[in-house]
PDB file of N, CA and C in Angstrom:
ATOM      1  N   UNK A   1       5.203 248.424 120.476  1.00  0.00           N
ATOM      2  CA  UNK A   1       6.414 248.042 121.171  1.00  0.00           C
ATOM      3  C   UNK A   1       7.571 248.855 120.592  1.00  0.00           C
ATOM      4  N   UNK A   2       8.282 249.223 121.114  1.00  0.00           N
ATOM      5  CA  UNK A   2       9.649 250.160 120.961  1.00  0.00           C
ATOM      6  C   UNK A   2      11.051 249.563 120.925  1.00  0.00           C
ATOM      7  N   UNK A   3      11.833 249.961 120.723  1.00  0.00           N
ATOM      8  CA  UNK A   3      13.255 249.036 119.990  1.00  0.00           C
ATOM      9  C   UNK A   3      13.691 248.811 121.543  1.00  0.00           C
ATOM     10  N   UNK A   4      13.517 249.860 122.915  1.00  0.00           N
ATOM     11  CA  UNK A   4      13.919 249.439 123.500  1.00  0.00           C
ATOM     12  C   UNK A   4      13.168 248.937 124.844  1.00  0.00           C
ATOM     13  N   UNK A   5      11.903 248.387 124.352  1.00  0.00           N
ATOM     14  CA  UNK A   5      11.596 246.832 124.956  1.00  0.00           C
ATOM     15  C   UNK A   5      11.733 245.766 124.683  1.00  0.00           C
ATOM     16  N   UNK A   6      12.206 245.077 125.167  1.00  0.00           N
ATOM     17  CA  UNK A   6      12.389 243.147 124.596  1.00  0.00           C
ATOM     18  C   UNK A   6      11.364 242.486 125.301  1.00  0.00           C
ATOM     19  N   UNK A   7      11.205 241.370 124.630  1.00  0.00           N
ATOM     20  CA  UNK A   7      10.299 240.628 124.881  1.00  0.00           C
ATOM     21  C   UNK A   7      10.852 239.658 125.748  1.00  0.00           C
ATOM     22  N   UNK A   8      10.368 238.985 126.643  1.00  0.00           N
ATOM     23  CA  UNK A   8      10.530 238.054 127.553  1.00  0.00           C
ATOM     24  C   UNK A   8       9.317 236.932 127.681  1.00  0.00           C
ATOM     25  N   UNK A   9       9.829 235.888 127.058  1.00  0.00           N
ATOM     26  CA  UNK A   9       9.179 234.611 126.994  1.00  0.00           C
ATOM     27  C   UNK A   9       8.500 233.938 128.229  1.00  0.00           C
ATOM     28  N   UNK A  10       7.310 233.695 128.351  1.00  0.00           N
ATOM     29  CA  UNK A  10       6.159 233.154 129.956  1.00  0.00           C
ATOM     30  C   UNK A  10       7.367 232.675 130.586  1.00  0.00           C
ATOM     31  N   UNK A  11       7.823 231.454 129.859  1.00  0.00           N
ATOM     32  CA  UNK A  11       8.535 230.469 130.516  1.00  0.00           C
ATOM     33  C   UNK A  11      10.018 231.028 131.389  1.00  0.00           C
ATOM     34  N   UNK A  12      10.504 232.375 130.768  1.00  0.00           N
ATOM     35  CA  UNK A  12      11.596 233.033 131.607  1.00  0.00           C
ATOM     36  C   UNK A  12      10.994 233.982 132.917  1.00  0.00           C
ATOM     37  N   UNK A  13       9.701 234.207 132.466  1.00  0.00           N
ATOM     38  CA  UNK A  13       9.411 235.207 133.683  1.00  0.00           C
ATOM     39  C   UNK A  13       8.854 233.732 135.101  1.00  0.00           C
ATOM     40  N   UNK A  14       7.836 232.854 134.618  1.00  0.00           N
ATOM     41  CA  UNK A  14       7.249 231.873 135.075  1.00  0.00           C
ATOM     42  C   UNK A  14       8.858 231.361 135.914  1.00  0.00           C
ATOM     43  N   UNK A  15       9.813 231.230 135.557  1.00  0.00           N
ATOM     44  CA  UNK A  15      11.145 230.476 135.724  1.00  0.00           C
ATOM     45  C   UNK A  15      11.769 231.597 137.097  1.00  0.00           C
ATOM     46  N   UNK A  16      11.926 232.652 136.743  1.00  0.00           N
ATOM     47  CA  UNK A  16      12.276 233.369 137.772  1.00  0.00           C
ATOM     48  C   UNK A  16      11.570 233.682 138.756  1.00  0.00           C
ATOM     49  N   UNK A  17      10.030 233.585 138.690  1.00  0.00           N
ATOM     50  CA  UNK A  17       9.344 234.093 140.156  1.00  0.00           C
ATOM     51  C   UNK A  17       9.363 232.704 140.683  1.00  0.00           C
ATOM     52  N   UNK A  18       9.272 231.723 140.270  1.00  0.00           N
ATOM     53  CA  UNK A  18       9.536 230.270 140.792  1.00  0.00           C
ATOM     54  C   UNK A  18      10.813 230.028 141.712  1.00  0.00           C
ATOM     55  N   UNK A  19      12.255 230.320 140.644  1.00  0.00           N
ATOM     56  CA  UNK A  19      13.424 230.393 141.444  1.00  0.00           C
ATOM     57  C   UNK A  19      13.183 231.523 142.934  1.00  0.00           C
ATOM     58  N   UNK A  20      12.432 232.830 142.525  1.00  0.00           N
ATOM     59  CA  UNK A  20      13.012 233.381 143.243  1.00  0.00           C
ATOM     60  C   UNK A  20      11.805 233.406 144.615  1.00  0.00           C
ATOM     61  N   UNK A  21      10.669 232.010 144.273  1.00  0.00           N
ATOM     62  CA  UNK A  21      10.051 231.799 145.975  1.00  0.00           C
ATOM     63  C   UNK A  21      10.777 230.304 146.429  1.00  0.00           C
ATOM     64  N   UNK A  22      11.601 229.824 145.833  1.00  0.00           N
ATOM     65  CA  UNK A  22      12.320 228.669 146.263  1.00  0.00           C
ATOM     66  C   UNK A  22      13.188 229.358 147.353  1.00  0.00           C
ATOM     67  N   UNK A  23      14.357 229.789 146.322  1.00  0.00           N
ATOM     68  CA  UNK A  23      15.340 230.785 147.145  1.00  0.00           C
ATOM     69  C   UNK A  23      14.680 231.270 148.105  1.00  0.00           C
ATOM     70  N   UNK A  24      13.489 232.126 148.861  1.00  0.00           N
ATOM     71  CA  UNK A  24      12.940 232.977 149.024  1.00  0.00           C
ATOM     72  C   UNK A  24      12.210 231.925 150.612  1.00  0.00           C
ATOM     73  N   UNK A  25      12.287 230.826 150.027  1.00  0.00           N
ATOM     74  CA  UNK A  25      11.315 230.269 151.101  1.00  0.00           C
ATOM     75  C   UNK A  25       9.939 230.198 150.885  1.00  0.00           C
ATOM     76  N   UNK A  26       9.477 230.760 149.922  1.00  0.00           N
ATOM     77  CA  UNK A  26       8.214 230.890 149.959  1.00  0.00           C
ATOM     78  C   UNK A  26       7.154 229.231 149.406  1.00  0.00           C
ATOM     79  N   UNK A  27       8.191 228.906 148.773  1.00  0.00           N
ATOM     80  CA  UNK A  27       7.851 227.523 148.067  1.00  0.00           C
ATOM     81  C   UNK A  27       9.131 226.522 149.172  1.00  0.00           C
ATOM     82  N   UNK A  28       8.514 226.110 149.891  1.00  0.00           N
ATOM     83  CA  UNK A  28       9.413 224.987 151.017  1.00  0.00           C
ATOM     84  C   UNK A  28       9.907 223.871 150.667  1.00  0.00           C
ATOM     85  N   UNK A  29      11.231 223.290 150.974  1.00  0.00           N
ATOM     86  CA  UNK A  29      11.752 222.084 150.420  1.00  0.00           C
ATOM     87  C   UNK A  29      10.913 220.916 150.408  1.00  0.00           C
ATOM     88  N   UNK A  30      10.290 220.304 149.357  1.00  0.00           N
ATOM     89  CA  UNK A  30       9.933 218.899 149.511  1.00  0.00           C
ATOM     90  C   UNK A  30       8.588 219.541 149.241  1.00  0.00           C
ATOM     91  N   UNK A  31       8.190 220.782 148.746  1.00  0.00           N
ATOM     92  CA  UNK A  31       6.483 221.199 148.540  1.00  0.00           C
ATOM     93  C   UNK A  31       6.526 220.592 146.951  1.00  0.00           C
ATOM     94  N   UNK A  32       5.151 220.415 146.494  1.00  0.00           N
ATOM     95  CA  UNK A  32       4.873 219.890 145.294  1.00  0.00           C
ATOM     96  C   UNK A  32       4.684 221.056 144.336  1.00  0.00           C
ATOM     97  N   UNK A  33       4.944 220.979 143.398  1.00  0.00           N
ATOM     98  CA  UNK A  33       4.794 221.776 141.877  1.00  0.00           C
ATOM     99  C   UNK A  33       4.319 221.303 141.324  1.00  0.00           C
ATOM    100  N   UNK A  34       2.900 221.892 141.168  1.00  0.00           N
ATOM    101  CA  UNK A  34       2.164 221.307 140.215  1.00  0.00           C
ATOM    102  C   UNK A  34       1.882 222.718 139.336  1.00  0.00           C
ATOM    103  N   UNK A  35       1.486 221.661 138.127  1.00  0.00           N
ATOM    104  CA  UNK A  35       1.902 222.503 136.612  1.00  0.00           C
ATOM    105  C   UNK A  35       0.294 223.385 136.570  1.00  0.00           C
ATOM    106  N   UNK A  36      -0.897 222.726 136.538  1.00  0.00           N
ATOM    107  CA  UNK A  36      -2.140 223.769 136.592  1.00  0.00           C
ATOM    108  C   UNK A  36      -2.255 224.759 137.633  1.00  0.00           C
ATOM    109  N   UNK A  37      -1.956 224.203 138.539  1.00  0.00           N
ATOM    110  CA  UNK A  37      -2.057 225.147 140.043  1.00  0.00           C
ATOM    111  C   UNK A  37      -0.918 226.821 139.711  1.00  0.00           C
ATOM    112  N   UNK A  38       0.341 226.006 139.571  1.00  0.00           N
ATOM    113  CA  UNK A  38       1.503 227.536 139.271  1.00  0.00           C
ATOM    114  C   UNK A  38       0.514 228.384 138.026  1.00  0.00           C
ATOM    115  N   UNK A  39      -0.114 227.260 136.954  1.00  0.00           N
ATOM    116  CA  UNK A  39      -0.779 228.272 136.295  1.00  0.00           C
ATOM    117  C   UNK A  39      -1.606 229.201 136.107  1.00  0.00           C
ATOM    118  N   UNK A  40      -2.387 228.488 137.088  1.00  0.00           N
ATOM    119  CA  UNK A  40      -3.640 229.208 137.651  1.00  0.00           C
ATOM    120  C   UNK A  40      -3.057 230.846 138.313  1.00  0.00           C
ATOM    121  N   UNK A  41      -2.217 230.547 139.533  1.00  0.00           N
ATOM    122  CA  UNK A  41      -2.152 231.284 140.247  1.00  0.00           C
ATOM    123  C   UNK A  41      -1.033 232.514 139.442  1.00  0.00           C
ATOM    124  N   UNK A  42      -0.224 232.023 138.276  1.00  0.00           N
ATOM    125  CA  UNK A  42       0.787 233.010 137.705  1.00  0.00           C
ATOM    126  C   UNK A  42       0.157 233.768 136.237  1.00  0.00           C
ATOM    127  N   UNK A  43      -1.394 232.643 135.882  1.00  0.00           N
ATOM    128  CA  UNK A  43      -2.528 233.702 134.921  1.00  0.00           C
ATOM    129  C   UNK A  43      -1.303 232.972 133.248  1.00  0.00           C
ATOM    130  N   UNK A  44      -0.990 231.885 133.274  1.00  0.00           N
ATOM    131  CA  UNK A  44      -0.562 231.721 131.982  1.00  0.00           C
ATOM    132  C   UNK A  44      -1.197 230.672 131.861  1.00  0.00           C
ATOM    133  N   UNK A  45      -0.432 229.637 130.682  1.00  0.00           N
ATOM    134  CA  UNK A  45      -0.994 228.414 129.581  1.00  0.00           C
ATOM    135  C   UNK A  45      -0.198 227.198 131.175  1.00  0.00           C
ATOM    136  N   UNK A  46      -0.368 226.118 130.869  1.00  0.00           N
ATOM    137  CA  UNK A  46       0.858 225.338 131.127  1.00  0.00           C
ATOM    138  C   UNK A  46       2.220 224.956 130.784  1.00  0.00           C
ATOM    139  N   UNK A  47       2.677 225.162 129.764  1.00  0.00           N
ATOM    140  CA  UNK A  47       3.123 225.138 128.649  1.00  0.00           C
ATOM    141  C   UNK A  47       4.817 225.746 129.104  1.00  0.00           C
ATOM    142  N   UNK A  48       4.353 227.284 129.530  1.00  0.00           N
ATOM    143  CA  UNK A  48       5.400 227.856 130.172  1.00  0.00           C
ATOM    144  C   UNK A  48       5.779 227.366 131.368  1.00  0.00           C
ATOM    145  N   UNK A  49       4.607 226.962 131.965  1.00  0.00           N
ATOM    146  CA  UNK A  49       5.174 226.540 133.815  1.00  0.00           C
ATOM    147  C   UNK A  49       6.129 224.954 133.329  1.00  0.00           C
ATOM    148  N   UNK A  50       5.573 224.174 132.470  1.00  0.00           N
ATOM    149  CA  UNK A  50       6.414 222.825 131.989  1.00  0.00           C
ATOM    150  C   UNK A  50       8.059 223.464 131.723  1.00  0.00           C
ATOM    151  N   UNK A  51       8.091 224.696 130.483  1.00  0.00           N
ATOM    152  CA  UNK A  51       9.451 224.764 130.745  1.00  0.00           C
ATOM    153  C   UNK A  51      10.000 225.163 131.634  1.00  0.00           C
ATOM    154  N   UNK A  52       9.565 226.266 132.332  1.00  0.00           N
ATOM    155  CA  UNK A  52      10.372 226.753 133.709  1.00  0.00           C
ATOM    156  C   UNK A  52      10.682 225.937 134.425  1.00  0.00           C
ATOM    157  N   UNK A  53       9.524 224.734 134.917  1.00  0.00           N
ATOM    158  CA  UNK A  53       9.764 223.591 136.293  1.00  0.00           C
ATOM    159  C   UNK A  53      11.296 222.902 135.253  1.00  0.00           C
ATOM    160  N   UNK A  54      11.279 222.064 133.779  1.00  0.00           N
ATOM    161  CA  UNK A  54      12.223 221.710 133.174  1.00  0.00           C
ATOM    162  C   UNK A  54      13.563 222.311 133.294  1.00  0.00           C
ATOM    163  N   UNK A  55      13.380 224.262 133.385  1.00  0.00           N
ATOM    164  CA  UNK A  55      14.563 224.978 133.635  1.00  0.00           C
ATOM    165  C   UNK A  55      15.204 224.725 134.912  1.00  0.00           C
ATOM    166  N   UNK A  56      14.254 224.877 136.124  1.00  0.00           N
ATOM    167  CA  UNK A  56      14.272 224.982 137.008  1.00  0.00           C
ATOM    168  C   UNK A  56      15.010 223.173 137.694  1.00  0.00           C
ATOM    169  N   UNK A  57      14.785 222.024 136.975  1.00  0.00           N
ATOM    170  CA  UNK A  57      15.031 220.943 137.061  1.00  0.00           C
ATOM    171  C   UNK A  57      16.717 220.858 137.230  1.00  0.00           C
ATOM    172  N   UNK A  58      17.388 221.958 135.710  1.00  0.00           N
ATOM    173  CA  UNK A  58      18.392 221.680 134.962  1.00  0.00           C
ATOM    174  C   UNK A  58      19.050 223.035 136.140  1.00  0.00           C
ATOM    175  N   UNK A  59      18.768 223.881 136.490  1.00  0.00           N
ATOM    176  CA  UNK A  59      19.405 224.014 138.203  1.00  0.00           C
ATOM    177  C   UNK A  59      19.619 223.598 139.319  1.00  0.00           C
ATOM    178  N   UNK A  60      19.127 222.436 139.229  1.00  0.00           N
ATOM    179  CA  UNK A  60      18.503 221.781 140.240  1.00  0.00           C
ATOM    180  C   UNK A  60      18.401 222.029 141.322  1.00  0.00           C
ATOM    181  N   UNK A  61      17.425 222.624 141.293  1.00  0.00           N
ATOM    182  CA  UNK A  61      16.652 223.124 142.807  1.00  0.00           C
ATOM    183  C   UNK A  61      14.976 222.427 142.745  1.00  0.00           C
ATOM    184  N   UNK A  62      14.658 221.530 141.491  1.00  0.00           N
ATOM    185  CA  UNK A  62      13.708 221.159 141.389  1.00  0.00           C
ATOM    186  C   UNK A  62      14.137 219.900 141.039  1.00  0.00           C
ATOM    187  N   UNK A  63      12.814 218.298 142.152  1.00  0.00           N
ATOM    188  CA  UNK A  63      13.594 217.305 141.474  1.00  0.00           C
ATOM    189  C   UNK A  63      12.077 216.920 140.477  1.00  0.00           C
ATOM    190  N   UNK A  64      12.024 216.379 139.510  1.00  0.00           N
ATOM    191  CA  UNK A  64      11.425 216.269 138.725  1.00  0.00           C
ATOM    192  C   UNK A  64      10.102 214.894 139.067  1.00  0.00           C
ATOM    193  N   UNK A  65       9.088 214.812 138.837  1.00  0.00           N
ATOM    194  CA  UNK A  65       8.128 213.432 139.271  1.00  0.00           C
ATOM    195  C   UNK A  65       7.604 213.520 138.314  1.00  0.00           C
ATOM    196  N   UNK A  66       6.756 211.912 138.138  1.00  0.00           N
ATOM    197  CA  UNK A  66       5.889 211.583 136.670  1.00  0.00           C
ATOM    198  C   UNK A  66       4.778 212.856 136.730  1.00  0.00           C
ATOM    199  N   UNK A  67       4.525 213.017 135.351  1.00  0.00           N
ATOM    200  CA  UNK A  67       3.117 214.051 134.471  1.00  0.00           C
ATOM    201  C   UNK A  67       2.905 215.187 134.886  1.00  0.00           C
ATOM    202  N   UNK A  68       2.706 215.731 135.837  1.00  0.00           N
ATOM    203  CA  UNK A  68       1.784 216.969 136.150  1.00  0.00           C
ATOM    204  C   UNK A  68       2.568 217.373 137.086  1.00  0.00           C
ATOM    205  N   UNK A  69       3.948 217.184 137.870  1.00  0.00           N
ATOM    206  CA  UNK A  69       3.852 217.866 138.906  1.00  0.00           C
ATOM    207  C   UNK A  69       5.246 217.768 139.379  1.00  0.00           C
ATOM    208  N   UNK A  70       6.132 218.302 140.440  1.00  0.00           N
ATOM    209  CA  UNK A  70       7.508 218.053 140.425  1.00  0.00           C
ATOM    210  C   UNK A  70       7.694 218.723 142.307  1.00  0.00           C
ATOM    211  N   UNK A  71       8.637 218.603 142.997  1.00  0.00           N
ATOM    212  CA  UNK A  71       8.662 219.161 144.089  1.00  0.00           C
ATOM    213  C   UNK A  71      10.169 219.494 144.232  1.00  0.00           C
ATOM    214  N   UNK A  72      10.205 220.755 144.982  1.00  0.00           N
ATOM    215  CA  UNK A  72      10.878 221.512 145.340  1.00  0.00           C
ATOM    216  C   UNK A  72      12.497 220.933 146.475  1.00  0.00           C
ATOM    217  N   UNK A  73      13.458 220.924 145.645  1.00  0.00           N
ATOM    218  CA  UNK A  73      14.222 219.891 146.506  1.00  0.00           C
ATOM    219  C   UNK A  73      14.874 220.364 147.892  1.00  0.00           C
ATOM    220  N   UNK A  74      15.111 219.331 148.451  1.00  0.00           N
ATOM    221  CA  UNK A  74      15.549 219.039 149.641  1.00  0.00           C
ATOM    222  C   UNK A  74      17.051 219.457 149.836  1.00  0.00           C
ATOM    223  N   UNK A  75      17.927 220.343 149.953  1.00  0.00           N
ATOM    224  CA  UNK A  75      19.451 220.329 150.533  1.00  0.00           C
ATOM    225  C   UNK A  75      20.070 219.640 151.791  1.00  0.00           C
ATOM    226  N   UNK A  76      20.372 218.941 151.545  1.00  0.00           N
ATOM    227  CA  UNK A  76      21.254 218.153 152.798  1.00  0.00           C
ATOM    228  C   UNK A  76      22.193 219.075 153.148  1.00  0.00           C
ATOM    229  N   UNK A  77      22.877 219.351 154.433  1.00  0.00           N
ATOM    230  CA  UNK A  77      23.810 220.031 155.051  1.00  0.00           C
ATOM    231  C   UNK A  77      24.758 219.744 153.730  1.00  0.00           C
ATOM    232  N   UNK A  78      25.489 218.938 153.775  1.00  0.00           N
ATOM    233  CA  UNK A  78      26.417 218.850 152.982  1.00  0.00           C
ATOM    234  C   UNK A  78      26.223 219.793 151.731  1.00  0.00           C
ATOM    235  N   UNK A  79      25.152 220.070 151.023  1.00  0.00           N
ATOM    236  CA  UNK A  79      25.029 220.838 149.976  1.00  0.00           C
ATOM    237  C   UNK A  79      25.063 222.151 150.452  1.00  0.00           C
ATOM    238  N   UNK A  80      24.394 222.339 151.370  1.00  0.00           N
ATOM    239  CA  UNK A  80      24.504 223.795 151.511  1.00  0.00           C
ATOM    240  C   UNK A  80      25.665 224.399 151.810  1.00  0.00           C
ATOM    241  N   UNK A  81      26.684 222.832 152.698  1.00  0.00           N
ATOM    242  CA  UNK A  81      28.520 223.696 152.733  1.00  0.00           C
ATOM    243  C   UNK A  81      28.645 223.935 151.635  1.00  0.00           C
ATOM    244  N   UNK A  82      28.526 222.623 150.481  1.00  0.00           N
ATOM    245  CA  UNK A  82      29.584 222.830 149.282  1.00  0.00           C
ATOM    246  C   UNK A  82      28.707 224.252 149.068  1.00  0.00           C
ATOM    247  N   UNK A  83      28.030 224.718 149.041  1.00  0.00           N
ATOM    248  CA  UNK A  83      27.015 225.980 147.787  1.00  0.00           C
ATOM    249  C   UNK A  83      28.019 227.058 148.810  1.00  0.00           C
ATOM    250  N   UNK A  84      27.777 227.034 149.813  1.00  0.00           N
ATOM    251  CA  UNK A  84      28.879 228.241 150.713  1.00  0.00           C
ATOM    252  C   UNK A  84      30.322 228.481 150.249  1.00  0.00           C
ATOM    253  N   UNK A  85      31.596 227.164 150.339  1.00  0.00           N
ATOM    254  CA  UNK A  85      32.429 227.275 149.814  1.00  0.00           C
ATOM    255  C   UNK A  85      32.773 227.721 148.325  1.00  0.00           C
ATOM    256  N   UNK A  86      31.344 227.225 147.597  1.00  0.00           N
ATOM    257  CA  UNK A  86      31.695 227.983 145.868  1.00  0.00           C
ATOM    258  C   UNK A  86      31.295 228.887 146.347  1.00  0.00           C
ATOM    259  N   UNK A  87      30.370 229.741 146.745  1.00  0.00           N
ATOM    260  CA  UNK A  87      30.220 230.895 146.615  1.00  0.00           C
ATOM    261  C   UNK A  87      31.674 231.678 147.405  1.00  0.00           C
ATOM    262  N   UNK A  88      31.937 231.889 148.467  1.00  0.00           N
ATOM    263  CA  UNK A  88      32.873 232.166 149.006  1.00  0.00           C
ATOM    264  C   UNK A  88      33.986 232.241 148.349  1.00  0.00           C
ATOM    265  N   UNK A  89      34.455 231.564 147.438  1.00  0.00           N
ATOM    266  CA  UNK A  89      35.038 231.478 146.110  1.00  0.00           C
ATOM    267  C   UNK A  89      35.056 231.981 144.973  1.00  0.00           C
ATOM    268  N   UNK A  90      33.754 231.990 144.762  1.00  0.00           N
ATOM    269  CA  UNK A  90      33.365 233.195 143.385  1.00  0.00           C
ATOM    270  C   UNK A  90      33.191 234.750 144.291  1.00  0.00           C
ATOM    271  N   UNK A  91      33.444 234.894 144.918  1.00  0.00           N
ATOM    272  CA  UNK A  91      32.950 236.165 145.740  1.00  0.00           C
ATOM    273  C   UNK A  91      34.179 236.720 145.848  1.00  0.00           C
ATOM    274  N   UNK A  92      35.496 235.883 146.068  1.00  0.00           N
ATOM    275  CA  UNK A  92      36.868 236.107 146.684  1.00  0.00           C
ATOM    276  C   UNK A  92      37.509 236.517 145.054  1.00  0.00           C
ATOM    277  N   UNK A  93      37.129 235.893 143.665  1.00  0.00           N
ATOM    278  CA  UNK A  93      37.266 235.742 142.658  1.00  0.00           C
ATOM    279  C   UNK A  93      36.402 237.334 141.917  1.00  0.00           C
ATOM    280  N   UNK A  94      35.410 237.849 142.312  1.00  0.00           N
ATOM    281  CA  UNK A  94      35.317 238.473 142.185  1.00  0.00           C
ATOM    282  C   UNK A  94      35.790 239.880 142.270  1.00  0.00           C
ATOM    283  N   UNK A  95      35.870 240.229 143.868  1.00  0.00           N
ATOM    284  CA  UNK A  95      36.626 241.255 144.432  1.00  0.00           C
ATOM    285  C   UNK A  95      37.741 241.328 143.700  1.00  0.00           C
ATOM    286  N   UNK A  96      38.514 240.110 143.297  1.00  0.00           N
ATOM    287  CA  UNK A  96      40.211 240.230 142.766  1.00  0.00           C
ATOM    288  C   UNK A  96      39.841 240.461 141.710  1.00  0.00           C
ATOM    289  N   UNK A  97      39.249 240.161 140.710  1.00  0.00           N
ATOM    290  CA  UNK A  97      38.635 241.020 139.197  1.00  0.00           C
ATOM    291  C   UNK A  97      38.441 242.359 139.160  1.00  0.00           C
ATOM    292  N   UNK A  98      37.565 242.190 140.417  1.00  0.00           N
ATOM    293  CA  UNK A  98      36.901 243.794 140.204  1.00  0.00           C
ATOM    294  C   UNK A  98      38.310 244.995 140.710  1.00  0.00           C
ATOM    295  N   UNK A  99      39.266 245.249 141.652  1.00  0.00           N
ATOM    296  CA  UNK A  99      40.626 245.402 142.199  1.00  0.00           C
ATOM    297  C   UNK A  99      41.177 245.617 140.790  1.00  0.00           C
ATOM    298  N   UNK A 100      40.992 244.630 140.206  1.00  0.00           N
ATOM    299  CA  UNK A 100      42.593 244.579 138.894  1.00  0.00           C
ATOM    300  C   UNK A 100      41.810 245.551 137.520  1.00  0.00           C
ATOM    301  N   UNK A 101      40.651 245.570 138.027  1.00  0.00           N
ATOM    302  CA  UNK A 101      40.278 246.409 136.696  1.00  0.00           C
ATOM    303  C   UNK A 101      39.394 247.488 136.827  1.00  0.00           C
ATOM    304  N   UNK A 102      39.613 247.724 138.014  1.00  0.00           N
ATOM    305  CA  UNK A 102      38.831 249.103 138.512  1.00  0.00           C
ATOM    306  C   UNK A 102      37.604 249.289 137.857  1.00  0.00           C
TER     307      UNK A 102
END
């Protein structure tokens, strides 16, 4: 390994291909997460898929269920305005950052 590779922990990579088939659609609101199955199919321990679904909890885009397993949450209209208006916001917040400091 070389100074300029870093290491990246199961549970951060396990955490992002997760977020990014939620986001993605690929994992559908209200589908189940289960902890052997993500493992199976992502080739790690469980261990990592427990913290990612836990990471993934503390974003909440995952709602959490007893032992083994958790499902993929549900957005009500209402959430998806408010997630539009912050973003629309941090976006408007951005541009004016990026403007003032070239």
């Amino acid at each position: 390994m070389t100074g300029a590779e870093e290491f990246t922990p199961e549970s951060e990579r396990v955490m992002r291909v997760l977020r990014d088939e939620i986001v993605d659609g690929t994992r559908a609101p209200g589908s189940r997460l289960v902890e052997r199955e993500i493992a199976a199919e992502l080739g790690v321990s469980r261990l990592p898929v427990r913290d990612a679904l836990r990471g993934l909890v503390g974003e909440g885009l995952v709602q959490p269920r007893p032992r083994t397993w958790a499902v993929v949450r549900e957005f009500s209209t209402t959430d998806i305005s408010d997630l539009h208006e912050i973003r629309s916001a941090l976006e408007t917040l951005g541009f004016r950052l990026a403007a003032q400091r070239r």
